[in-house]
PDB file of N, CA and C in Angstrom:
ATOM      1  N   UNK A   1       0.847  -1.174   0.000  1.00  0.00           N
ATOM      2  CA  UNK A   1       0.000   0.000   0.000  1.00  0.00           C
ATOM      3  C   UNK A   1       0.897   1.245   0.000  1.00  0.00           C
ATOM      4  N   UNK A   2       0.824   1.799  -0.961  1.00  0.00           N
ATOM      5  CA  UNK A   2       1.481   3.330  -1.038  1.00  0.00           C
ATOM      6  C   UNK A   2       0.921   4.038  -0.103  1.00  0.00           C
ATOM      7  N   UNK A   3      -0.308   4.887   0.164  1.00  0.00           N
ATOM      8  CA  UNK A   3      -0.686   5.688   1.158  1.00  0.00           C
ATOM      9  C   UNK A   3      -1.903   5.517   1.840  1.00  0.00           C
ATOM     10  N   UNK A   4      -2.322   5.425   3.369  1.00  0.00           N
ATOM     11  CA  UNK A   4      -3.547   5.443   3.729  1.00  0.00           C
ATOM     12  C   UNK A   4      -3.787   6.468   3.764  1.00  0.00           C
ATOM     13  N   UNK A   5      -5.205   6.899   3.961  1.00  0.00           N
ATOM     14  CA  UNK A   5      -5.819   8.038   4.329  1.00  0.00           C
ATOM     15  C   UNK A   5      -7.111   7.388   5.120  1.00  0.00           C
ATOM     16  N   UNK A   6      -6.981   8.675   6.576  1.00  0.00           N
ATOM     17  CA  UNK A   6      -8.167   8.299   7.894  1.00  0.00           C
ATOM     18  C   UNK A   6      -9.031   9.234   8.210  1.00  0.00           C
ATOM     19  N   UNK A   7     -10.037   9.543   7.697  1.00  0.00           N
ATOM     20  CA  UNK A   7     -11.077  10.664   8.323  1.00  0.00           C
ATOM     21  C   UNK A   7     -11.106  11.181   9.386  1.00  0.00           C
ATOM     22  N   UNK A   8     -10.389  12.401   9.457  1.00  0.00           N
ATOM     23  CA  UNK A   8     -10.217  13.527  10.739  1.00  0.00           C
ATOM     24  C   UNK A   8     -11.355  14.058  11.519  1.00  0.00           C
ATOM     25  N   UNK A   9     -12.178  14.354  10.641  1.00  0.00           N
ATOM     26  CA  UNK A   9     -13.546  14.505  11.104  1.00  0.00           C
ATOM     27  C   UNK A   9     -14.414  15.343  10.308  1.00  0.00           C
ATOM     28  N   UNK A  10     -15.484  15.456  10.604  1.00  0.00           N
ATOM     29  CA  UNK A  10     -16.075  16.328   9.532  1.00  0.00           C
ATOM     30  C   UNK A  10     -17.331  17.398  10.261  1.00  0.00           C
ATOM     31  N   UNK A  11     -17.616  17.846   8.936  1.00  0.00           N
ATOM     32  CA  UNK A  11     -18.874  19.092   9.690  1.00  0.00           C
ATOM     33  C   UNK A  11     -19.816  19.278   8.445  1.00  0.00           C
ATOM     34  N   UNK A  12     -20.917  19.615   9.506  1.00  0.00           N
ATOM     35  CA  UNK A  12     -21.815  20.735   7.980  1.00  0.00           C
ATOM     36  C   UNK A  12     -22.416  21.334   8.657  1.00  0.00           C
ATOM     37  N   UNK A  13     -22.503  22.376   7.173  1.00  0.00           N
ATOM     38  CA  UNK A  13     -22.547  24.146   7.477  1.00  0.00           C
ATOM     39  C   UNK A  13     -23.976  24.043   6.934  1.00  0.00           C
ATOM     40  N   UNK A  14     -24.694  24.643   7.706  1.00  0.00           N
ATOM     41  CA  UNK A  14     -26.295  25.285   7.149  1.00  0.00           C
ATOM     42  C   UNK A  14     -26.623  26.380   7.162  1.00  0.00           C
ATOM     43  N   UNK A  15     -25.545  26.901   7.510  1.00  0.00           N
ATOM     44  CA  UNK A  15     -25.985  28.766   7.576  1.00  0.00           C
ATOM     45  C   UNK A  15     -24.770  29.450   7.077  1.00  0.00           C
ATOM     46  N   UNK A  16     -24.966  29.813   5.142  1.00  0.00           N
ATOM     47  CA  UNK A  16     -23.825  30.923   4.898  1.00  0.00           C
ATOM     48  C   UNK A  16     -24.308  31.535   3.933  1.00  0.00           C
ATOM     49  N   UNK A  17     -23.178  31.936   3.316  1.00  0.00           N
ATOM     50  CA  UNK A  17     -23.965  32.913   1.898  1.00  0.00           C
ATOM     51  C   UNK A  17     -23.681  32.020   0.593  1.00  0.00           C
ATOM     52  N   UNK A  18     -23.516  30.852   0.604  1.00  0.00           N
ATOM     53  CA  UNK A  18     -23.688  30.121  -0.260  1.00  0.00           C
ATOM     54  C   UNK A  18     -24.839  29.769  -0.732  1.00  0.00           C
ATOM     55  N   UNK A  19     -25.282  29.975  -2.080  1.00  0.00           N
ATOM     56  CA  UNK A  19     -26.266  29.876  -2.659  1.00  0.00           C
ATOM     57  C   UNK A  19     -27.296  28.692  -2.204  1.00  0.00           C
ATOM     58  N   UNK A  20     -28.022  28.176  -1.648  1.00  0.00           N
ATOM     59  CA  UNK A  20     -28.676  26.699  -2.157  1.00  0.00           C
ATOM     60  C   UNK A  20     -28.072  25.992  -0.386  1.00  0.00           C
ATOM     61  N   UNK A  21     -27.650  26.757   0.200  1.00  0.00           N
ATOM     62  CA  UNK A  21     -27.286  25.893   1.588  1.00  0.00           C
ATOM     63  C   UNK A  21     -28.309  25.938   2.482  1.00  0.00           C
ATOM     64  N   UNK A  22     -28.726  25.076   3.066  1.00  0.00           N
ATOM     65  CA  UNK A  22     -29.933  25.404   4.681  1.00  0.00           C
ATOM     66  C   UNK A  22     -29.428  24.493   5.157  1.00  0.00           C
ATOM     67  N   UNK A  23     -30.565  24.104   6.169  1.00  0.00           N
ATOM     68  CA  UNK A  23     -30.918  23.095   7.045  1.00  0.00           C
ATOM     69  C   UNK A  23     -30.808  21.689   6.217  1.00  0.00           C
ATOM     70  N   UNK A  24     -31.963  21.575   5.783  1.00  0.00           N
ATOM     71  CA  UNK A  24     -32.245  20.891   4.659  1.00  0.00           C
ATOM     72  C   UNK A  24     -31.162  20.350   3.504  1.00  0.00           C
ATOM     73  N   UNK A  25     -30.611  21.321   3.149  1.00  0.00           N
ATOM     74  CA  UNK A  25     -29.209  21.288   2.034  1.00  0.00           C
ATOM     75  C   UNK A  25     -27.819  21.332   3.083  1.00  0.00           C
ATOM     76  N   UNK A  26     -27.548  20.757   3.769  1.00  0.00           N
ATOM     77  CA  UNK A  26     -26.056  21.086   4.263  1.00  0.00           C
ATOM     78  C   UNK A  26     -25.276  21.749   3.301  1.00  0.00           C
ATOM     79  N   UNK A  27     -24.407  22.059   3.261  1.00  0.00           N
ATOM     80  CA  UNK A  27     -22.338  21.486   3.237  1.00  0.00           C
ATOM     81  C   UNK A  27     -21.859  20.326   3.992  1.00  0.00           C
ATOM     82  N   UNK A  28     -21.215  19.447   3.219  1.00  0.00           N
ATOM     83  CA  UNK A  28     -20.534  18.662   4.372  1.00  0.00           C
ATOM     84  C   UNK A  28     -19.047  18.626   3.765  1.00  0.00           C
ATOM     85  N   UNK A  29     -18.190  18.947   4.904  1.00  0.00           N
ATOM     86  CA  UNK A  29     -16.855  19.372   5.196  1.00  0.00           C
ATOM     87  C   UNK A  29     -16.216  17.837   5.460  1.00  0.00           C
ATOM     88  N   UNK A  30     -15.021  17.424   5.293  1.00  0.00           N
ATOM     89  CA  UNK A  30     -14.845  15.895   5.473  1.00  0.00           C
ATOM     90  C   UNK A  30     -13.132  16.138   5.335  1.00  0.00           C
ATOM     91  N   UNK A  31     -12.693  15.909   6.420  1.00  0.00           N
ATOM     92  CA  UNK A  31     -11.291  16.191   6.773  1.00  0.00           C
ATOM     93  C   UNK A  31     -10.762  15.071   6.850  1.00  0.00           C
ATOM     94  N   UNK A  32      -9.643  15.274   6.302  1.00  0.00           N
ATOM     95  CA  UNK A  32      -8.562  13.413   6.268  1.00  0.00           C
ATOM     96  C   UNK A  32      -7.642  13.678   5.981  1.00  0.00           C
ATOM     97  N   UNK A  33      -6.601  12.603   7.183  1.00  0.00           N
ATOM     98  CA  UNK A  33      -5.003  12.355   6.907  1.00  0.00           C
ATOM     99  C   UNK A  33      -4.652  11.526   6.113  1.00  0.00           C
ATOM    100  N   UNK A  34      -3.526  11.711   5.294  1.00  0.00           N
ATOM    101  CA  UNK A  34      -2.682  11.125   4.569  1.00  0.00           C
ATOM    102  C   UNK A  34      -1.587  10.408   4.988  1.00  0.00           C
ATOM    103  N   UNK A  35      -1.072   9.648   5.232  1.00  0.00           N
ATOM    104  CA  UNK A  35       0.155   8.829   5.354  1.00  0.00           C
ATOM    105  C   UNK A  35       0.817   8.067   4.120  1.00  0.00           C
ATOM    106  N   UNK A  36       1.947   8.931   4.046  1.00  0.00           N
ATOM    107  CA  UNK A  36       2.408   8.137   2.322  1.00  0.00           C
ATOM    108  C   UNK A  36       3.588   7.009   3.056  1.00  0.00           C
ATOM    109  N   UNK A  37       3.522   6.722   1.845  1.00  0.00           N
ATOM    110  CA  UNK A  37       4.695   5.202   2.221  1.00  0.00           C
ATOM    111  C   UNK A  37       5.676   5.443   1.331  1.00  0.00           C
ATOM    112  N   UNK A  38       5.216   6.319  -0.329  1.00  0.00           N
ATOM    113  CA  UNK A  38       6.637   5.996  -0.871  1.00  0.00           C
ATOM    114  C   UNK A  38       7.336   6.607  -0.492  1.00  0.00           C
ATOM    115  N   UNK A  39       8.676   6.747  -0.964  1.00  0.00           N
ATOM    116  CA  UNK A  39       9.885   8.003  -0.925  1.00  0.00           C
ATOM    117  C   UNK A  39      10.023   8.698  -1.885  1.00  0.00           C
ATOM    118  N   UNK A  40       8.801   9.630  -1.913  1.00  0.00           N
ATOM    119  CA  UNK A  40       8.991  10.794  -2.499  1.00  0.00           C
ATOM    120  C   UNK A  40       9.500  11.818  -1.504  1.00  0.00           C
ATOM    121  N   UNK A  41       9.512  11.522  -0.428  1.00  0.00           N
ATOM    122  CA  UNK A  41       9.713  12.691   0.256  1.00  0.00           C
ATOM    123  C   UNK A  41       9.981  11.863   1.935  1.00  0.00           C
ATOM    124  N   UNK A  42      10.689  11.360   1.826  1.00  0.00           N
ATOM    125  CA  UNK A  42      10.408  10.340   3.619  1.00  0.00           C
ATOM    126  C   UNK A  42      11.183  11.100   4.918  1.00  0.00           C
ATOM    127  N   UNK A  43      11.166  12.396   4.155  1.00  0.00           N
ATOM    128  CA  UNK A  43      11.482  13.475   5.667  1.00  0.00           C
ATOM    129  C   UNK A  43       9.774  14.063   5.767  1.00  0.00           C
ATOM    130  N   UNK A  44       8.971  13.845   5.087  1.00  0.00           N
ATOM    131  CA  UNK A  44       7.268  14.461   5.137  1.00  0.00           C
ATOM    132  C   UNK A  44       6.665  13.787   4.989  1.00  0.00           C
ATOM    133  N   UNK A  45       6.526  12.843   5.540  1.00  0.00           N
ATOM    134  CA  UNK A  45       5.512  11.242   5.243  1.00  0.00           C
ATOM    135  C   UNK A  45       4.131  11.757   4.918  1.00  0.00           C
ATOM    136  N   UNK A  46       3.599  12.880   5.926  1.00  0.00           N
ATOM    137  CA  UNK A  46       1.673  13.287   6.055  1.00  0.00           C
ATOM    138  C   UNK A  46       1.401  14.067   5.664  1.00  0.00           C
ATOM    139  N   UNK A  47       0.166  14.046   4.770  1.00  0.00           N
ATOM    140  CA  UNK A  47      -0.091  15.284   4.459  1.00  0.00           C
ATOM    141  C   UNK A  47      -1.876  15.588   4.710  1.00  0.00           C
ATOM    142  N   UNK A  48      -2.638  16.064   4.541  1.00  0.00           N
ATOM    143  CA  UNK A  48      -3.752  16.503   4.385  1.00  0.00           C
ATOM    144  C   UNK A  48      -4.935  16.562   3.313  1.00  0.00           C
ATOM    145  N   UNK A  49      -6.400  16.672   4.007  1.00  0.00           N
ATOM    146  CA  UNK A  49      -7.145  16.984   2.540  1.00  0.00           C
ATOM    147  C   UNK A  49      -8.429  17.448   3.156  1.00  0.00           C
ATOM    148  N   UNK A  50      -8.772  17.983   1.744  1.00  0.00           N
ATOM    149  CA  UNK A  50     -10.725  18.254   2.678  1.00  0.00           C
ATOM    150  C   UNK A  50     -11.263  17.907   1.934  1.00  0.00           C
ATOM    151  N   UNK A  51     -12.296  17.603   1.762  1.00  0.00           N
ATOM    152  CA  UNK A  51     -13.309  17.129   0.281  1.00  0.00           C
ATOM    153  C   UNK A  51     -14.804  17.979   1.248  1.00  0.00           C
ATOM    154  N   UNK A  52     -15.316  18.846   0.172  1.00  0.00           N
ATOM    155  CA  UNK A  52     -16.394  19.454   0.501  1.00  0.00           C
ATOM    156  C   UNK A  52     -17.714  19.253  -0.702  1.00  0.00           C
ATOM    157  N   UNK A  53     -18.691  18.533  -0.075  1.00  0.00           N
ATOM    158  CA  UNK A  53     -19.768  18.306  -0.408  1.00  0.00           C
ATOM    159  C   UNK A  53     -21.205  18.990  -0.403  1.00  0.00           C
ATOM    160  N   UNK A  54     -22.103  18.682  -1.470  1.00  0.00           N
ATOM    161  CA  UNK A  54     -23.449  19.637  -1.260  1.00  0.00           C
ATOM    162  C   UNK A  54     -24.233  18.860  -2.325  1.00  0.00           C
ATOM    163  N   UNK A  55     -25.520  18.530  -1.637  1.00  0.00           N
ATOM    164  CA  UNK A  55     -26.438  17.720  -1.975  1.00  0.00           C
ATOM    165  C   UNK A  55     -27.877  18.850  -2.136  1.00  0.00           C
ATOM    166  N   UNK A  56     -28.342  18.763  -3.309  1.00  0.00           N
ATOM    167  CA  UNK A  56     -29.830  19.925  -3.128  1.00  0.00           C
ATOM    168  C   UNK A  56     -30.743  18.626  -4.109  1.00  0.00           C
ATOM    169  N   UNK A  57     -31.674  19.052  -4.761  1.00  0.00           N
ATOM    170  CA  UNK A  57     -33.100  18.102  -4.880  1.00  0.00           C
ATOM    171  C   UNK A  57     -32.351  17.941  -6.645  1.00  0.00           C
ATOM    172  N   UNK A  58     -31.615  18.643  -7.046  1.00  0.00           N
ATOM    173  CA  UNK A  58     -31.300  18.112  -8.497  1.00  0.00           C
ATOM    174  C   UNK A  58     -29.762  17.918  -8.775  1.00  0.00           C
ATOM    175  N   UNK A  59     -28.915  18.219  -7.701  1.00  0.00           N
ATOM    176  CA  UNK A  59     -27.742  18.311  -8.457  1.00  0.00           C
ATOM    177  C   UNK A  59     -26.725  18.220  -6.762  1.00  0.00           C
ATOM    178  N   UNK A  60     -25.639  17.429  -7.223  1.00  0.00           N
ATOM    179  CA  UNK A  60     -24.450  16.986  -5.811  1.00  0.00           C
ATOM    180  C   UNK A  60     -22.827  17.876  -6.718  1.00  0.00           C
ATOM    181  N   UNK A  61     -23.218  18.151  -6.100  1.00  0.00           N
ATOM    182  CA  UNK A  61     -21.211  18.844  -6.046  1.00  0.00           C
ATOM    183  C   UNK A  61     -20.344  18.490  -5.237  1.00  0.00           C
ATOM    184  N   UNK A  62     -18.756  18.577  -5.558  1.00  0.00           N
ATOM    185  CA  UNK A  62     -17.793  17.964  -5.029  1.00  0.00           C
ATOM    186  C   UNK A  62     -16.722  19.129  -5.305  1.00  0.00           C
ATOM    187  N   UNK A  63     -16.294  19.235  -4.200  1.00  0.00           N
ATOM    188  CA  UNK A  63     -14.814  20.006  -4.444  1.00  0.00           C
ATOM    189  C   UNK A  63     -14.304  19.126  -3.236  1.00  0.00           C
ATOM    190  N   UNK A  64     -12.694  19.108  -3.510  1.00  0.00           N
ATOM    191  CA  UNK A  64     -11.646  18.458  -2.694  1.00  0.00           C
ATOM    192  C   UNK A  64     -10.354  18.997  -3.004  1.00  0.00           C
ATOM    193  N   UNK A  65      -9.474  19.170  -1.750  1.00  0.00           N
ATOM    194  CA  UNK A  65      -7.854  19.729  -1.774  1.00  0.00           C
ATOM    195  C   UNK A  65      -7.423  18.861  -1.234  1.00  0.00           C
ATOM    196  N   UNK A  66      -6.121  18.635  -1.824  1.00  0.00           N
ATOM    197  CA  UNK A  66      -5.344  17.889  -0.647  1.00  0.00           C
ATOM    198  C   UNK A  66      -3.876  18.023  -0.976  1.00  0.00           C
ATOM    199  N   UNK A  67      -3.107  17.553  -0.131  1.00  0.00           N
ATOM    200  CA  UNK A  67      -1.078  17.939  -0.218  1.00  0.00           C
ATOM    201  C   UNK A  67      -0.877  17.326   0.763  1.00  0.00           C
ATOM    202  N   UNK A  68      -0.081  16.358  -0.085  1.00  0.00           N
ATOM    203  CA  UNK A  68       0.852  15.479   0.288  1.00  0.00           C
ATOM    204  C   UNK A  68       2.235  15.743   1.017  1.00  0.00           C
ATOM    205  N   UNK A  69       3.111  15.114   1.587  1.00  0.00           N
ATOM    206  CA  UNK A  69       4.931  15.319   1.780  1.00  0.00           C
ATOM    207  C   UNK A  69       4.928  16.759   2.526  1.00  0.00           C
ATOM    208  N   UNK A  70       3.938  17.476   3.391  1.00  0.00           N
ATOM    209  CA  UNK A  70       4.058  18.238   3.844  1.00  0.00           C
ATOM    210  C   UNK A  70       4.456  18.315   5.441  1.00  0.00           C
ATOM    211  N   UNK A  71       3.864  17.457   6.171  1.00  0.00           N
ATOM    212  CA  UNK A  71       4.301  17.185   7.543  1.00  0.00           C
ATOM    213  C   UNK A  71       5.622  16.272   7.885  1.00  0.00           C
ATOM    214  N   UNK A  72       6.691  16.663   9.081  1.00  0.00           N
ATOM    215  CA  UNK A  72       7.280  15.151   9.027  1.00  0.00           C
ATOM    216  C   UNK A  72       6.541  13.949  10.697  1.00  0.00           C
ATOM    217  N   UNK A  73       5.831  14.900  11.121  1.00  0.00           N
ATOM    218  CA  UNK A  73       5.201  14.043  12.007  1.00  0.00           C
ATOM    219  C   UNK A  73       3.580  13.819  12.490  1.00  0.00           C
ATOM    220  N   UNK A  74       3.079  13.030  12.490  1.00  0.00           N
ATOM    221  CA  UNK A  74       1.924  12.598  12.254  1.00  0.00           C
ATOM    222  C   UNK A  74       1.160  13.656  13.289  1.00  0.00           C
ATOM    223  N   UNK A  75       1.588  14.469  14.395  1.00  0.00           N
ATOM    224  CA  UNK A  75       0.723  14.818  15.070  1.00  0.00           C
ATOM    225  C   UNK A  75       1.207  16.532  14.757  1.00  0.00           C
ATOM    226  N   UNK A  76       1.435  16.354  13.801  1.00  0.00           N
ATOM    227  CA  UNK A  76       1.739  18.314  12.941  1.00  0.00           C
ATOM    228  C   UNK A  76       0.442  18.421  12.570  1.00  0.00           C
ATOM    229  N   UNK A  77       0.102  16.998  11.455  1.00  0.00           N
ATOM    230  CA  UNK A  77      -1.229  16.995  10.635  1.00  0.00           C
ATOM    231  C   UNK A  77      -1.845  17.242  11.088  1.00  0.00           C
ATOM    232  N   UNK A  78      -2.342  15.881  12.644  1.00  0.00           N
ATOM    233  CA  UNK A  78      -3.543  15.943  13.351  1.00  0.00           C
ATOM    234  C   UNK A  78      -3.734  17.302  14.024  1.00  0.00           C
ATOM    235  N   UNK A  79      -2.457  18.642  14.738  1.00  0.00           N
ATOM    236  CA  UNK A  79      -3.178  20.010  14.831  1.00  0.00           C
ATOM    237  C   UNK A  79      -3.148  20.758  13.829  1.00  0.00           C
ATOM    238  N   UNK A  80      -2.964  20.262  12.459  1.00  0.00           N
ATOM    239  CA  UNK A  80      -3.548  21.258  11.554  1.00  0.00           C
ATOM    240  C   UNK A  80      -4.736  21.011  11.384  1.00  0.00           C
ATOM    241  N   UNK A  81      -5.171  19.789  10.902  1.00  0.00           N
ATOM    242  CA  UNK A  81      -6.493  18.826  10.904  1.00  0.00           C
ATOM    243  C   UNK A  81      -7.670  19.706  11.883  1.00  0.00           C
ATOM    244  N   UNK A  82      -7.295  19.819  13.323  1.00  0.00           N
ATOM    245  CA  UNK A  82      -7.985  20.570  14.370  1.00  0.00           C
ATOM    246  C   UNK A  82      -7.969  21.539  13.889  1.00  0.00           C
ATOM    247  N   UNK A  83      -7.569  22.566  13.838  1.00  0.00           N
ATOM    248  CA  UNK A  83      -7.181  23.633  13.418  1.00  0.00           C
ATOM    249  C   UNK A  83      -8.524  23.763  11.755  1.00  0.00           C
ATOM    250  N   UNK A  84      -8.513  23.352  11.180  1.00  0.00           N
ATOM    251  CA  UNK A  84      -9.184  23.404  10.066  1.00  0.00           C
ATOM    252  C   UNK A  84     -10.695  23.125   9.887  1.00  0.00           C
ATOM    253  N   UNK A  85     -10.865  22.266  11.155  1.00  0.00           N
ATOM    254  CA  UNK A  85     -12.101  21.495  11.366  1.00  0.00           C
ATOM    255  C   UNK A  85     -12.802  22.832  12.319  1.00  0.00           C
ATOM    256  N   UNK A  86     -12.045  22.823  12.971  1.00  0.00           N
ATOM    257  CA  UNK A  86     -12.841  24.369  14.347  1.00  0.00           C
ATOM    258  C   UNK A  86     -12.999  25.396  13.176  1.00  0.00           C
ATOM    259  N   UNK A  87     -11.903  25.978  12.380  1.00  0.00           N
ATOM    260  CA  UNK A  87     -13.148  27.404  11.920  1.00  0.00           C
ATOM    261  C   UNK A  87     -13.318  27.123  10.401  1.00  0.00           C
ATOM    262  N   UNK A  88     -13.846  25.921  10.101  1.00  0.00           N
ATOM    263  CA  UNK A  88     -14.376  25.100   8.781  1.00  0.00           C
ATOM    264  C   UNK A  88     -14.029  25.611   7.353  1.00  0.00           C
ATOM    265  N   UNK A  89     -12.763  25.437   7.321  1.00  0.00           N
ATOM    266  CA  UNK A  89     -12.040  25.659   6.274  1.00  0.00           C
ATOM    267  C   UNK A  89     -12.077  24.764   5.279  1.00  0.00           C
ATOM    268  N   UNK A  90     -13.098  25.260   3.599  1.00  0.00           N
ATOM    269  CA  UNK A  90     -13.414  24.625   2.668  1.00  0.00           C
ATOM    270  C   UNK A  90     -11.938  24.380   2.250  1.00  0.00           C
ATOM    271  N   UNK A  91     -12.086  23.366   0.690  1.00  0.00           N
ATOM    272  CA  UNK A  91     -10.820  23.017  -0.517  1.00  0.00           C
ATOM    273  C   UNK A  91     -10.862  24.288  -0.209  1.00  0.00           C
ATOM    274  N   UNK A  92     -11.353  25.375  -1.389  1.00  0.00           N
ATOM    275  CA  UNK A  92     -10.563  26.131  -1.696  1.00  0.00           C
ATOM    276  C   UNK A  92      -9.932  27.329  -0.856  1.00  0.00           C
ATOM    277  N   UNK A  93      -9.861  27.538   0.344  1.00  0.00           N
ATOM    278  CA  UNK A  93      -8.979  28.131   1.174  1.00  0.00           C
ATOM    279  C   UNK A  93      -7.245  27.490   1.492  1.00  0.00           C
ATOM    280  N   UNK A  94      -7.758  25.808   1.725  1.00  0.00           N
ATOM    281  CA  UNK A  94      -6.683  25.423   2.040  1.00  0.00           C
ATOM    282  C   UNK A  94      -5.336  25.390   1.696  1.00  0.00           C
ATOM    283  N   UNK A  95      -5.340  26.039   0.290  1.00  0.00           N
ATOM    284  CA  UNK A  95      -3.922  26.141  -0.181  1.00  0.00           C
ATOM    285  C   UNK A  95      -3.232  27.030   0.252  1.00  0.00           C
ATOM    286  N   UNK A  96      -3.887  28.373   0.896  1.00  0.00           N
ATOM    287  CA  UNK A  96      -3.857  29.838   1.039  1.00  0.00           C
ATOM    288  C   UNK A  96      -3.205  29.244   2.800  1.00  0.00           C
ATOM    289  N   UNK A  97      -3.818  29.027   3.286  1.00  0.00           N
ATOM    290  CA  UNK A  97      -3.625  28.299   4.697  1.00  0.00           C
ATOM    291  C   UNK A  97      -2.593  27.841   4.875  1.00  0.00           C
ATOM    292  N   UNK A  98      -2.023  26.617   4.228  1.00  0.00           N
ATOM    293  CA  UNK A  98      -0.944  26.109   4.341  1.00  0.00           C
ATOM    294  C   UNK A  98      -0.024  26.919   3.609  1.00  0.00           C
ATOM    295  N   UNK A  99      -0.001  27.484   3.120  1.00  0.00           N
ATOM    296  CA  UNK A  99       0.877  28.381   2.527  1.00  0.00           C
ATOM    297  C   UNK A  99       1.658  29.591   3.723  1.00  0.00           C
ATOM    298  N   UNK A 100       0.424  29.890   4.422  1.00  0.00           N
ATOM    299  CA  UNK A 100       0.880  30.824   5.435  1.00  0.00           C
ATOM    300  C   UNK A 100       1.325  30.169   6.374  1.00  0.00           C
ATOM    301  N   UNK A 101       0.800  28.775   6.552  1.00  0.00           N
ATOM    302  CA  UNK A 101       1.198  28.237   8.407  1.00  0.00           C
ATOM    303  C   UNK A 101       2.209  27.479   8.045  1.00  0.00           C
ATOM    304  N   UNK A 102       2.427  26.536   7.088  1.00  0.00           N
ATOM    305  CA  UNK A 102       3.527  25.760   6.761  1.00  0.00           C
ATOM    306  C   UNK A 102       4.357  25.930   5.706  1.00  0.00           C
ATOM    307  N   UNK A 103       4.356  27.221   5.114  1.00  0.00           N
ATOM    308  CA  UNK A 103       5.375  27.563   3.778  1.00  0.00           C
ATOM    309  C   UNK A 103       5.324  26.511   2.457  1.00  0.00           C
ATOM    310  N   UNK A 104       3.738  25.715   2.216  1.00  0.00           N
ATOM    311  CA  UNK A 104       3.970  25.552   1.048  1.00  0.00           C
ATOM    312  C   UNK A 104       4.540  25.851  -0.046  1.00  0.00           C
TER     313      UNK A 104
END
């Protein structure tokens, strides 16, 4: 097995300014670690991802980020992971994020 990945945890949002979101319509936010095995990088084994979801009466969308070889220890991820999950940081922020906290 090249890499697992373990569901960090997840959330959904029913209240934003996203078009088509309620009660009824979540967001669902879905946070997960990476653990690589090859050696592309075996000083950064972990890396991260989010996959953000939305279900309405005709149509499901999918967005997902993720980066690899960025951590070298498993519990960097798990408080970024926290960190991402508390103030519900979609894909597309996360590049911006790690960019500032870990110098992507």
């Amino acid at each position: 097995m090249e890499k697992s990945v373990k569901v960090y945890g997840n959330v959904a949002i029913t209240d934003c300014i996203t078009e088509g979101v309620t009660k009824e319509f979540p967001m669902n936010l879905e946070y997960y670690k990476i653990h690589n095995r090859i050696i592309q990088n075996e000083d950064k084994p972990y890396g991260i991802g989010i996959i953000k979801t939305h279900k309405d009466k005709t149509e499901t969308t999918i967005e997902k980020s993720e980066f690899s070889h960025i951590f070298k220890q498993e519990k960097e991820a798990d408080n970024m992971l926290k960190l991402l999950l508390k103030n519900k940081v979609t894909p597309m922020s996360l590049r911006y994020i790690l960019e500032d906290v870990v110098g992507i």
